[in-house]
C-alpha atoms as a PDB file:
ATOM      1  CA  UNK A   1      62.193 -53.084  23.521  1.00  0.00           C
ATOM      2  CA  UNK A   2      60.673 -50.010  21.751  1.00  0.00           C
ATOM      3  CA  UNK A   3      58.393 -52.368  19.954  1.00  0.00           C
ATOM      4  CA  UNK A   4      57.340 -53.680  23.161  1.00  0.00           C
ATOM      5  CA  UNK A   5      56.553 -50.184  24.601  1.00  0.00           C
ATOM      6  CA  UNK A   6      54.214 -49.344  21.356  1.00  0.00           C
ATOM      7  CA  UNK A   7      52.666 -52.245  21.807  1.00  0.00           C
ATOM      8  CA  UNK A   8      51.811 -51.616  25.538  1.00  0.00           C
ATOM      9  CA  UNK A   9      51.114 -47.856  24.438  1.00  0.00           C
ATOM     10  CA  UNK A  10      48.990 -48.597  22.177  1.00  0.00           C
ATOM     11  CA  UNK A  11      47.137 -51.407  24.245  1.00  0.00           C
ATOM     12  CA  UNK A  12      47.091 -49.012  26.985  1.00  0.00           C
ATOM     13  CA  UNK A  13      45.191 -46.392  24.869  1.00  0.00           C
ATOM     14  CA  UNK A  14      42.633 -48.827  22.714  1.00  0.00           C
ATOM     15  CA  UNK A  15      42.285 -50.954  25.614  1.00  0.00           C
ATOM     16  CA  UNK A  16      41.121 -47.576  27.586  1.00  0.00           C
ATOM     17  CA  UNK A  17      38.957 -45.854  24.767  1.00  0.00           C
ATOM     18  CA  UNK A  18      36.845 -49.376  24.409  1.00  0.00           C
ATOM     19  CA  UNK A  19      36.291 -50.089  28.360  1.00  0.00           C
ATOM     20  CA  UNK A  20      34.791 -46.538  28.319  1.00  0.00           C
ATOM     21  CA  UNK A  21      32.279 -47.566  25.948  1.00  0.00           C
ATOM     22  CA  UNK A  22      31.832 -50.971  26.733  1.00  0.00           C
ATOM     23  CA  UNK A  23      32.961 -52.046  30.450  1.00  0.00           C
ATOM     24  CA  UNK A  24      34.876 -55.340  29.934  1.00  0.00           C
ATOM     25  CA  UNK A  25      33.598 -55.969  33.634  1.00  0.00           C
ATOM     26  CA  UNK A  26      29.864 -55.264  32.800  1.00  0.00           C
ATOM     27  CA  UNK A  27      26.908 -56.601  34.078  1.00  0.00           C
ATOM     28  CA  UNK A  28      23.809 -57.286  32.428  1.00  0.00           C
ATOM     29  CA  UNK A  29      20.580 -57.034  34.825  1.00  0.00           C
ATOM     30  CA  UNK A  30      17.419 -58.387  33.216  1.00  0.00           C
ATOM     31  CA  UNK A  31      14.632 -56.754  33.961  1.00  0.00           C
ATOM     32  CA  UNK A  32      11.273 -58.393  35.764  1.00  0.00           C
ATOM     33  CA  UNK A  33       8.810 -57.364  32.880  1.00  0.00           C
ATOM     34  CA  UNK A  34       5.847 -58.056  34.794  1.00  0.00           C
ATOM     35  CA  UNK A  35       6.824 -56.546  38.405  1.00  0.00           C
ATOM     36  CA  UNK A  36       7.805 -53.588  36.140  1.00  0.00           C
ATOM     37  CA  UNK A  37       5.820 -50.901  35.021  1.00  0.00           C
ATOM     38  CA  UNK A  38       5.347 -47.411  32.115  1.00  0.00           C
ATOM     39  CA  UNK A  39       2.839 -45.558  33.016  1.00  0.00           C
ATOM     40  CA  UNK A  40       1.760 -42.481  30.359  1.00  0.00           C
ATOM     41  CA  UNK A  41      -0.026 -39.409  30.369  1.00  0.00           C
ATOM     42  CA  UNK A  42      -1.111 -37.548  27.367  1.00  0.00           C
ATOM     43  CA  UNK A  43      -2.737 -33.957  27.656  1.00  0.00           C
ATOM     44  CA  UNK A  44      -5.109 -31.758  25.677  1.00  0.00           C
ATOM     45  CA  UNK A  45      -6.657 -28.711  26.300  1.00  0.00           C
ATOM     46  CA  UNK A  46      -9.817 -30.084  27.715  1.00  0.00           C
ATOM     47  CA  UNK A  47      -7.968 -32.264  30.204  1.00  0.00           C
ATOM     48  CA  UNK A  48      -6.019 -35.327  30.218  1.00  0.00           C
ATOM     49  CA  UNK A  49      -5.984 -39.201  29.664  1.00  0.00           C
ATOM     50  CA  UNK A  50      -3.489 -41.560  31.604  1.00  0.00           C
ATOM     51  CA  UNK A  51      -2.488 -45.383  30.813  1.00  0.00           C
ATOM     52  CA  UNK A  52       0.014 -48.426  31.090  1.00  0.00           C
ATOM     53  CA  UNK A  53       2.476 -50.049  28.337  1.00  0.00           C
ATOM     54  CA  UNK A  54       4.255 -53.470  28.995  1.00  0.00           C
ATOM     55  CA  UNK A  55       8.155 -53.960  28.517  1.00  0.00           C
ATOM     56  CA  UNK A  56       8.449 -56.563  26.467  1.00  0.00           C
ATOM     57  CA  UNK A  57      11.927 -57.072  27.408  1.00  0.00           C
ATOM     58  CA  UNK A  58      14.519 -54.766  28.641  1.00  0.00           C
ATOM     59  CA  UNK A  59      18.096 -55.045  30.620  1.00  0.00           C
ATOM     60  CA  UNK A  60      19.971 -52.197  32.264  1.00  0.00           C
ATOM     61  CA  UNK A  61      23.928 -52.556  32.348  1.00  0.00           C
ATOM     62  CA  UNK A  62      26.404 -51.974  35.163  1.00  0.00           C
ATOM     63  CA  UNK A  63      29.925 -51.711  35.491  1.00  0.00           C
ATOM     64  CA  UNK A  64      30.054 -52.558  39.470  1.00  0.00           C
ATOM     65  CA  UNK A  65      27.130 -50.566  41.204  1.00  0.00           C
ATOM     66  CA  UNK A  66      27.196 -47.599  38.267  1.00  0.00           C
ATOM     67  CA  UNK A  67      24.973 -47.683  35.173  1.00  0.00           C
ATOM     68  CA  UNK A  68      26.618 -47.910  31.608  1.00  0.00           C
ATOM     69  CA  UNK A  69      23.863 -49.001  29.684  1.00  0.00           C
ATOM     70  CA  UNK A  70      20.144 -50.173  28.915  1.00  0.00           C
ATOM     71  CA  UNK A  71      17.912 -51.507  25.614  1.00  0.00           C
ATOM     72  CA  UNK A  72      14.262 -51.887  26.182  1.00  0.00           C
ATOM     73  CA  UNK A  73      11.517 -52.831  23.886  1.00  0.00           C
ATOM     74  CA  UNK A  74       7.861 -52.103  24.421  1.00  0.00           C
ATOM     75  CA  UNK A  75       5.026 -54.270  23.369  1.00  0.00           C
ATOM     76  CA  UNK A  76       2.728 -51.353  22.035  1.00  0.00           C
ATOM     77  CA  UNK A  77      -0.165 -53.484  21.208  1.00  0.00           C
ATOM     78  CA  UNK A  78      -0.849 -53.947  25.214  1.00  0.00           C
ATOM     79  CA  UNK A  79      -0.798 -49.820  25.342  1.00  0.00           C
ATOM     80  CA  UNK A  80      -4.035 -49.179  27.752  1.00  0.00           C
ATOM     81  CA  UNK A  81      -6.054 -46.007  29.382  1.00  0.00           C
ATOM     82  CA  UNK A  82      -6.659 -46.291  33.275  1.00  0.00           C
ATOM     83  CA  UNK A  83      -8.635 -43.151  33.774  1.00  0.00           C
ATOM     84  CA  UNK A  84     -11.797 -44.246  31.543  1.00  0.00           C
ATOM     85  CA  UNK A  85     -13.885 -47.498  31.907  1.00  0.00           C
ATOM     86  CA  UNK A  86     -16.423 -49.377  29.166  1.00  0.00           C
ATOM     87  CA  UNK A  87     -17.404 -47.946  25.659  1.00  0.00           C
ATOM     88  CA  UNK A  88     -14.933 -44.702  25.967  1.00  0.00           C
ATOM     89  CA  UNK A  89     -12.216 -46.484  27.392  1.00  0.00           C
ATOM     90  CA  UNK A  90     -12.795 -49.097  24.382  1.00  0.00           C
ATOM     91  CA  UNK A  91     -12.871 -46.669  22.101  1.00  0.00           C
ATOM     92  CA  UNK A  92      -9.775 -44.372  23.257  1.00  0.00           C
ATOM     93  CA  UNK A  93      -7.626 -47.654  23.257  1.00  0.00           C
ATOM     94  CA  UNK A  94      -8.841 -48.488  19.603  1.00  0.00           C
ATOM     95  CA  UNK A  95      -7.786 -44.820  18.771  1.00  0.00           C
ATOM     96  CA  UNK A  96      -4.551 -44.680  19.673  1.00  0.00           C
ATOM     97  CA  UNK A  97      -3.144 -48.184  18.355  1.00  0.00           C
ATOM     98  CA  UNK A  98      -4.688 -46.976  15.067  1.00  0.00           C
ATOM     99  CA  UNK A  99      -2.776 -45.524  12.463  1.00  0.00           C
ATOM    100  CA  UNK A 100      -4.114 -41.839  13.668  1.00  0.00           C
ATOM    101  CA  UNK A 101      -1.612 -42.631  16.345  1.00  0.00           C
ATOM    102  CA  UNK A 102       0.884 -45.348  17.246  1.00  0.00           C
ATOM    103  CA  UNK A 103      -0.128 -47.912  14.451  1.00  0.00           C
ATOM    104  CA  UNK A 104       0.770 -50.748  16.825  1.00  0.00           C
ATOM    105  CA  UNK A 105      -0.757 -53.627  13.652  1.00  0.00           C
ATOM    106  CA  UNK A 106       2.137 -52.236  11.453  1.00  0.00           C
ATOM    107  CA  UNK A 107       4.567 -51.193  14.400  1.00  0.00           C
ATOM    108  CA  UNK A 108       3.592 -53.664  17.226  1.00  0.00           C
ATOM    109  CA  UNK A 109       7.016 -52.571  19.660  1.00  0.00           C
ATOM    110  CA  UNK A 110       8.681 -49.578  20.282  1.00  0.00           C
ATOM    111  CA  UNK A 111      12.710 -49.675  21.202  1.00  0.00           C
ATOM    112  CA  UNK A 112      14.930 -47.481  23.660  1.00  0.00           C
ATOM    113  CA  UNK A 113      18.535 -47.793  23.778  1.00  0.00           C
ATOM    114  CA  UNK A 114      20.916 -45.820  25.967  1.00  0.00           C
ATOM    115  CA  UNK A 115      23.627 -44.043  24.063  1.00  0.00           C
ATOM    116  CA  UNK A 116      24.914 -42.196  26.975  1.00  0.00           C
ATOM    117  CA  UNK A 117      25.155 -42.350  30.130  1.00  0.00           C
ATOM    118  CA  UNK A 118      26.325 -39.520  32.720  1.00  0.00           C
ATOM    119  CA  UNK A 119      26.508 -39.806  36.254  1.00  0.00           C
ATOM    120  CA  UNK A 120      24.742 -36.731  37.952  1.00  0.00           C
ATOM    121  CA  UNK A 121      24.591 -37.618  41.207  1.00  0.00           C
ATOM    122  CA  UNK A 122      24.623 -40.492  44.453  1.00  0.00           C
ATOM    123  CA  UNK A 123      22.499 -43.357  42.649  1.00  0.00           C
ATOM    124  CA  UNK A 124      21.187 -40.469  39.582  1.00  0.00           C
ATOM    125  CA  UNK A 125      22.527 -40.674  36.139  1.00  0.00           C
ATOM    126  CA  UNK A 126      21.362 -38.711  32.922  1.00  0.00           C
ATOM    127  CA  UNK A 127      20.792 -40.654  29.813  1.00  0.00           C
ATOM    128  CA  UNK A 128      20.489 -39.881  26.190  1.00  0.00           C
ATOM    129  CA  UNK A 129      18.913 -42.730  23.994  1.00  0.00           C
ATOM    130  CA  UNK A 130      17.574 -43.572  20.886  1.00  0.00           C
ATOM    131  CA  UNK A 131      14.365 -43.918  20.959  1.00  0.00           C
ATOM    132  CA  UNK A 132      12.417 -45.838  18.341  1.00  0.00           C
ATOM    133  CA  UNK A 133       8.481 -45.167  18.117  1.00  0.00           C
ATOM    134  CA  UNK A 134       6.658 -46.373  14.418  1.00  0.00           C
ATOM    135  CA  UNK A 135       9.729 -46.790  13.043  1.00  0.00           C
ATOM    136  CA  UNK A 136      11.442 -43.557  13.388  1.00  0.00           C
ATOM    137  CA  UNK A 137      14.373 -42.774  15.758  1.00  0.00           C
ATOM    138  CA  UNK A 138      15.220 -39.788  17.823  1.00  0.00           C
ATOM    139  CA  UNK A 139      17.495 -38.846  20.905  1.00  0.00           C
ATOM    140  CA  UNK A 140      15.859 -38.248  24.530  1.00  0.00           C
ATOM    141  CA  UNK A 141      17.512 -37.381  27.369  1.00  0.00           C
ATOM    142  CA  UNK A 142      16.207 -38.305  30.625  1.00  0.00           C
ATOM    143  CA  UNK A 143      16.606 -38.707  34.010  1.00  0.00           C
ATOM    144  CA  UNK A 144      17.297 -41.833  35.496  1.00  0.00           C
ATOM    145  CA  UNK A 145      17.594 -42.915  39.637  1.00  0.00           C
ATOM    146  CA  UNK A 146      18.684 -46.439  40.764  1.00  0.00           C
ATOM    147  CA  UNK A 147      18.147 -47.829  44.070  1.00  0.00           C
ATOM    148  CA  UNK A 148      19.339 -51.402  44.810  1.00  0.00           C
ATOM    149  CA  UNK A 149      17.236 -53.246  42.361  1.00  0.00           C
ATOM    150  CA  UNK A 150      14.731 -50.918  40.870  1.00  0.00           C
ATOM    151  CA  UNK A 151      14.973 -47.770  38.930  1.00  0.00           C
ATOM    152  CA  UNK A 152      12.941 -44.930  37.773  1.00  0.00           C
ATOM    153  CA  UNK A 153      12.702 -42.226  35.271  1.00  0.00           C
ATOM    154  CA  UNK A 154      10.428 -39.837  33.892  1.00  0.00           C
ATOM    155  CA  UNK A 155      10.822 -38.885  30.072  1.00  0.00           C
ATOM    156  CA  UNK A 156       9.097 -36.186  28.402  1.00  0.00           C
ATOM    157  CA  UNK A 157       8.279 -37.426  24.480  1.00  0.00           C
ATOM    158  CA  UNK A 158       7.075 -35.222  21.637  1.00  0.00           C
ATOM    159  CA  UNK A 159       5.154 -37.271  19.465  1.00  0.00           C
ATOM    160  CA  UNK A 160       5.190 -34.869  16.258  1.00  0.00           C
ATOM    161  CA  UNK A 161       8.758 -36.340  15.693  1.00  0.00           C
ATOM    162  CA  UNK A 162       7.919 -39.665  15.143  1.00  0.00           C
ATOM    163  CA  UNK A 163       5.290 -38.767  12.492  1.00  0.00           C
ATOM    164  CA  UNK A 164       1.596 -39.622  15.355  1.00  0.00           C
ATOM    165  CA  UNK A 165       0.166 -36.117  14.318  1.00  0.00           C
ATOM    166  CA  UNK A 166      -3.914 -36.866  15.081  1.00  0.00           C
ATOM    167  CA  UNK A 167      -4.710 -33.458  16.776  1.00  0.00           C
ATOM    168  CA  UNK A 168      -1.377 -31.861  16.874  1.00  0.00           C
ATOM    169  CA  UNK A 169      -1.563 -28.342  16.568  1.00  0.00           C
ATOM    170  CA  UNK A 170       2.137 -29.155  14.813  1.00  0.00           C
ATOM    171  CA  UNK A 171       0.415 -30.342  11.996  1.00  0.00           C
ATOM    172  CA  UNK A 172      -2.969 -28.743  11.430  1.00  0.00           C
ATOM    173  CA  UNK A 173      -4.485 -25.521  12.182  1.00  0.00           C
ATOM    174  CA  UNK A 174      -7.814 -24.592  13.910  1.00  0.00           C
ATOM    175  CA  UNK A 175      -8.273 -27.399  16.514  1.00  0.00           C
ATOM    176  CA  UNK A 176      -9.457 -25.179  18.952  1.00  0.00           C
ATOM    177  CA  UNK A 177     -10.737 -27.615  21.979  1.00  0.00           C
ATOM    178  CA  UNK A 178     -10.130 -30.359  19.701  1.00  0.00           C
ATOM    179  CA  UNK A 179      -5.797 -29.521  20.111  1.00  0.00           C
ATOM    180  CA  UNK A 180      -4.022 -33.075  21.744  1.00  0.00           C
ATOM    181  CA  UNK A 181      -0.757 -31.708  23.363  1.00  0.00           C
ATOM    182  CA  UNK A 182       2.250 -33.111  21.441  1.00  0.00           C
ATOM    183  CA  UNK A 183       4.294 -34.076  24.858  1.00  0.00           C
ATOM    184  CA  UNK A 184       3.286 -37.015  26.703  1.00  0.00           C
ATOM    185  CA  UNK A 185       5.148 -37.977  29.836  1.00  0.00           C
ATOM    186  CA  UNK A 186       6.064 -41.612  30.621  1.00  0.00           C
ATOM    187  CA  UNK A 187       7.036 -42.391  33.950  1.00  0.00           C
ATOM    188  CA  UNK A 188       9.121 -46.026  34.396  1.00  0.00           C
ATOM    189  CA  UNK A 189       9.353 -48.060  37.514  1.00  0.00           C
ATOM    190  CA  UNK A 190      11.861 -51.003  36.787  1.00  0.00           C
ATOM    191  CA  UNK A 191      12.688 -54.043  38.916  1.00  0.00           C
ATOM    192  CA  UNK A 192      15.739 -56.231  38.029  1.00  0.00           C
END
């Protein structure tokens, strides 16, 4: 009989430290790659340039109606600018999947996975993730809001810590007007 207790104790215990990690009643939602969109904006001190980035792939996961989880990867080579047209936009787009930048021939996709997930309101959540960019991964936190089947969230990203230093005033001295901001914003609309 005390065996039998221990047992249950002990299943009781395991059983509840692993469904808080993992939901044993979770549900994975694809998401629609091409109804969903990352836009990003990038800033320096003479302005600003603003583009697009296609998932690749991604899922969000849900334990009923609340978010647990999500893994996304980002096909960098089809990273675009929407606020310039013909030889500059050409030539802004060949700049940043070169190796002053993202490197997209060497690191063609870039990887988020959610390692936390805390519920901060009706339908909000705040996330931490790893997120993977050239190779090198770092936490972000961000916000996340989900509304029947589409989400959205805004993330901040400082791209000195994944080694794209091309203008950074991080790195080199003396830019001047020349200076790219380090943060670039990257606003996600998901369907699923």
């Amino acid at each position: 009989m005390k065996k039998n207790v221990l047992s249950l104790a002990l299943a009781i215990v395991f059983g509840a430290s692993a469904t808080a990690s993992t939901p044993i009643d979770g549900e994975k939602k694809e998401v629609k790659t091409k109804e969903s969109k990352v836009t990003w904006k990038a800033y320096k001190v003479t302005g600003s340039h603003t583009g697009t980035v296609d998932l690749k792939q991604g899922a969000l996961m849900f334990d009923g109606d609340k978010l647990t989880g999500g893994e996304f990867v980002v096909n960098m080579v089809s990273l675009i600018s929407t606020d310039l047209e013909g030889e500059y936009k050409g030539k802004l787009e060949g700049h940043l999947k070169s190796d002053d930048f993202f490197g997209v021939e060497t690191h063609p996709t870039s990887k988020l996975v959610f390692t936390k997930v805390k519920s901060s309101g009706k339908n909000s959540y705040e996330v931490t993730g790893d997120l993977t960019i050239k190779g090198i991964t770092k936490p972000v936190t961000f916000d996340v809001s989900i509304y029947g089947n589409k989400a959205t969230a805004t993330l901040k990203v400082d791209r000195a810590e994944y080694d794209v230093r091309y203008g950074s005033g991080s790195f080199f001295d003396n830019l001047g007007d020349k200076t790219i901001y380090d943060e670039f914003d990257l606003v996600v609309d998901l369907e699923f």
